[in-house]
C-alpha atoms as a PDB file:
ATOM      1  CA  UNK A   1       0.000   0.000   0.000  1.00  0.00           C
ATOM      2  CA  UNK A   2       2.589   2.562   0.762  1.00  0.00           C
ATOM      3  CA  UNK A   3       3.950   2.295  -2.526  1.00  0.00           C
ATOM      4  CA  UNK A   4       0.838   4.138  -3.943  1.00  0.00           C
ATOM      5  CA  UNK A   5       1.389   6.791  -1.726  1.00  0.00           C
ATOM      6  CA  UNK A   6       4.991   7.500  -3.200  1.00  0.00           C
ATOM      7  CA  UNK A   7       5.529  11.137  -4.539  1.00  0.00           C
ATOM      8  CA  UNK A   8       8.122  12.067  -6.922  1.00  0.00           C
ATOM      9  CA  UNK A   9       9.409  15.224  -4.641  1.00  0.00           C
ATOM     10  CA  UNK A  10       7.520  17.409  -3.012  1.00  0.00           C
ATOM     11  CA  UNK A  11       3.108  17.688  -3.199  1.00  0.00           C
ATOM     12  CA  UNK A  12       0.800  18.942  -1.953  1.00  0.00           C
ATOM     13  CA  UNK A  13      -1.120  16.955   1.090  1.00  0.00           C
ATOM     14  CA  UNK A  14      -4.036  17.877  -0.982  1.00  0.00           C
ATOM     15  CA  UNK A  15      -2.656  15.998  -4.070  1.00  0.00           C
ATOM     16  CA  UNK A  16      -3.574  12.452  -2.362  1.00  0.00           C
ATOM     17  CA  UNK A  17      -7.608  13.441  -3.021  1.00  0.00           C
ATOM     18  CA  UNK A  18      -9.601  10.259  -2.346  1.00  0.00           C
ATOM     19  CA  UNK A  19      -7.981   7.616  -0.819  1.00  0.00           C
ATOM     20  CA  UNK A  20      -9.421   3.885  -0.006  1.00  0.00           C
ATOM     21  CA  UNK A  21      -8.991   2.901   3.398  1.00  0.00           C
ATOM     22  CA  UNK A  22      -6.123   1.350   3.437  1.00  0.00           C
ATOM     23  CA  UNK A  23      -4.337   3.955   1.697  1.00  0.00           C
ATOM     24  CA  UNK A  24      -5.747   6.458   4.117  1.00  0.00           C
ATOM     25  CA  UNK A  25      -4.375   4.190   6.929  1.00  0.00           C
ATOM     26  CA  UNK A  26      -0.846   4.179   5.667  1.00  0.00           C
ATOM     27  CA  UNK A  27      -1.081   7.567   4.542  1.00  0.00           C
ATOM     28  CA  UNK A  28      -2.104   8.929   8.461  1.00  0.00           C
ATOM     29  CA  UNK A  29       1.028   6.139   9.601  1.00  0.00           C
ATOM     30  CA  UNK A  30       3.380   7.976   7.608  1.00  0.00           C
ATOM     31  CA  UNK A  31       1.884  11.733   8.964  1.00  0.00           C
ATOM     32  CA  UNK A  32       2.076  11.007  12.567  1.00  0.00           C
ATOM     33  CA  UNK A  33       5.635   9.828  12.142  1.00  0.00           C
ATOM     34  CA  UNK A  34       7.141  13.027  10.585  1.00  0.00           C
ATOM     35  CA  UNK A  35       4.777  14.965  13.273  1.00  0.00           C
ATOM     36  CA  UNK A  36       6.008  12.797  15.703  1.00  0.00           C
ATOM     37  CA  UNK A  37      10.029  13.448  14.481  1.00  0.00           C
ATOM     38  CA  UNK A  38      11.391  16.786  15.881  1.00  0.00           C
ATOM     39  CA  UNK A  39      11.236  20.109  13.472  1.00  0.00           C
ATOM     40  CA  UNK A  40      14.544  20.673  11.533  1.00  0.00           C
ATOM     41  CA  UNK A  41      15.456  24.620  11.359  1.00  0.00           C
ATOM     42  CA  UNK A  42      13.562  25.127   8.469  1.00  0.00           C
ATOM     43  CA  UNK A  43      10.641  23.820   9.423  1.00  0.00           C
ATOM     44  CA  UNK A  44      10.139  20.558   8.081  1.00  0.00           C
ATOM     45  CA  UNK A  45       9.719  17.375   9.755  1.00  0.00           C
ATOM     46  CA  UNK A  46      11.103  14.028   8.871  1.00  0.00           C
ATOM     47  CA  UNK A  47      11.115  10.424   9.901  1.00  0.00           C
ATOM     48  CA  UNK A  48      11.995   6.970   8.300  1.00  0.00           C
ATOM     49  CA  UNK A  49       9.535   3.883   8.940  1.00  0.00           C
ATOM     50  CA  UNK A  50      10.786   1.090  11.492  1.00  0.00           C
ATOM     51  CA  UNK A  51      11.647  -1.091   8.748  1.00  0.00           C
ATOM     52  CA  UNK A  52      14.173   1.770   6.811  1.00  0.00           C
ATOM     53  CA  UNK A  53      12.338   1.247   3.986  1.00  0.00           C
ATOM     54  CA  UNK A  54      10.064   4.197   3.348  1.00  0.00           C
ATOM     55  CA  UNK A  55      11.301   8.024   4.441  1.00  0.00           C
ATOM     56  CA  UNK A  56       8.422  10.804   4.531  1.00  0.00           C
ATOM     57  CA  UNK A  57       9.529  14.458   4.647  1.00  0.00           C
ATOM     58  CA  UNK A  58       6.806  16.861   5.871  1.00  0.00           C
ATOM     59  CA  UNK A  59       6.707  20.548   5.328  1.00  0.00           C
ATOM     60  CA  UNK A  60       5.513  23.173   6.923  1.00  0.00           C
ATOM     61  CA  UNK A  61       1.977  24.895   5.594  1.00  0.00           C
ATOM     62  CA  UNK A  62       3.155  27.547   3.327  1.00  0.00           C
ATOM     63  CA  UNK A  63       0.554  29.897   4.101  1.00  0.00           C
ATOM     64  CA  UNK A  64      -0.604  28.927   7.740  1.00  0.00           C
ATOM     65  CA  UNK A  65      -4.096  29.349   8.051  1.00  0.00           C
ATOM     66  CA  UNK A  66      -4.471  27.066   4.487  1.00  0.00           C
ATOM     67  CA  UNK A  67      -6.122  24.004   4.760  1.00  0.00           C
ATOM     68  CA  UNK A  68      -6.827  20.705   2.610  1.00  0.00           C
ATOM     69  CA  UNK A  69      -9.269  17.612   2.222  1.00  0.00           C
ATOM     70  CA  UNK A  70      -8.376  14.457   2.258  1.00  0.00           C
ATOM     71  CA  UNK A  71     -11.524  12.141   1.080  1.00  0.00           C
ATOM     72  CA  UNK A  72     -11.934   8.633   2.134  1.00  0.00           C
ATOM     73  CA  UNK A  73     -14.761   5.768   1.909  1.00  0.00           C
ATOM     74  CA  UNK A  74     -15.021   6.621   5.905  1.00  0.00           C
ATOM     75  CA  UNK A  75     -15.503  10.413   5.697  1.00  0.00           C
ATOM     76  CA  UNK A  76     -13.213  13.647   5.301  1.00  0.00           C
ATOM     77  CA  UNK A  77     -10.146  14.951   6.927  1.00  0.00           C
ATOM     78  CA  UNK A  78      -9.442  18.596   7.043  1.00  0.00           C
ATOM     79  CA  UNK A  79      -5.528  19.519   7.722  1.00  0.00           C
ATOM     80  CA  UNK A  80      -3.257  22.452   7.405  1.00  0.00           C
ATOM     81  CA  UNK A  81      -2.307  22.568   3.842  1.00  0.00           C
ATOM     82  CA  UNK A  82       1.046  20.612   4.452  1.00  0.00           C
ATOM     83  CA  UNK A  83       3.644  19.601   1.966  1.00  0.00           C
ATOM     84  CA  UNK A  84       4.895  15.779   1.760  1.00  0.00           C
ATOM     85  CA  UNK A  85       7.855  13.756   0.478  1.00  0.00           C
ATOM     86  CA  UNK A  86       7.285  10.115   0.517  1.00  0.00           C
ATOM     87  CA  UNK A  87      10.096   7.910  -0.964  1.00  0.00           C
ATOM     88  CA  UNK A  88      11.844   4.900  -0.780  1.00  0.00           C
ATOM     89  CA  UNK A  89      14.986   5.576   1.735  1.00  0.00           C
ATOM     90  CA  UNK A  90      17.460   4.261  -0.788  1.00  0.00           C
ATOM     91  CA  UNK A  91      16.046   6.902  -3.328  1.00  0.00           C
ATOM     92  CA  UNK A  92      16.280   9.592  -0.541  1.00  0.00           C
ATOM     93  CA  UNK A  93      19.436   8.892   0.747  1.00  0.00           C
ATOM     94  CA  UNK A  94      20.981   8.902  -2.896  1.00  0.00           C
ATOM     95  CA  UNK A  95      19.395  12.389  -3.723  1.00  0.00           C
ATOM     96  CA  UNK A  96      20.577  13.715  -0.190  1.00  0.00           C
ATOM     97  CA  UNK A  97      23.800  12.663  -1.368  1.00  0.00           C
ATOM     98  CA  UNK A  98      23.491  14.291  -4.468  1.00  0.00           C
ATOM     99  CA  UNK A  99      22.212  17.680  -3.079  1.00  0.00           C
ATOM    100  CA  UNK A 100      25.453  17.312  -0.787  1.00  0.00           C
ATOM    101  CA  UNK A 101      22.927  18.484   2.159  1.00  0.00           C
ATOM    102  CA  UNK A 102      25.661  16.402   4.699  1.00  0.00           C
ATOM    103  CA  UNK A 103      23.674  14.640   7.750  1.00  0.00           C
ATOM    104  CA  UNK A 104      20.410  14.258   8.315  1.00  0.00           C
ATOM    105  CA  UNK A 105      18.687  13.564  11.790  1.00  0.00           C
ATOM    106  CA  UNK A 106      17.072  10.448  11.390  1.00  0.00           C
ATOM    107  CA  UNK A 107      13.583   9.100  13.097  1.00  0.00           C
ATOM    108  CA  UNK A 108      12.670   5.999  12.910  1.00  0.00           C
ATOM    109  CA  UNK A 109       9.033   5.008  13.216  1.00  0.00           C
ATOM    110  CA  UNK A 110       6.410   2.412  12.994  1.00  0.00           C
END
């Protein structure tokens, strides 16, 4: 499932639209793990699943007060208007190299 939910750089949260439920599932998984990863200084949040395999970068809101829908079989989630990088961590660790970015904090979550 969370290989639907890869992005090729950076979307918008609102970019997902409807999602079936297991999608949605994985999709909140992957959310509460970069909320749950302390804020690097520019704002952005990141976190790598337990198993290393899949790395999700969240970014701030640009405008703060923005919000988005998510649409499910189950109902509707509003949320700030976030930004979201979801890739597999050998594809992020390569273009971290390649940026030359040096270390980055890593989270690892369930």
């Amino acid at each position: 499932v969370r290989g639907h939910l890869l992005t090729r750089g950076r979307v918008s949260l609102a970019a997902f639209g409807d999602l079936d439920l297991d999608r949605f599932d994985a999709l909140l998984e992957l959310l509460a793990a970069a909320l749950a990863a302390p804020r690097a200084g520019d704002g952005t949040r990141r976190a790598i699943t337990v198993d290393g395999q899949v790395e999700v970068v969240l970014h701030p809101p640009t405008d703060p007060a923005a919000t988005c829908r998510l649409t499910t079989t189950q109902g509707v989630l509003t949320s700030p208007a976030y930004e979201v990088e979801i890739a597999l961590e050998a594809d992020a660790l390569e273009a971290r190299e390649v940026a030359d970015t040096g270390p980055v904090a890593r989270e690892q979550v369930g």
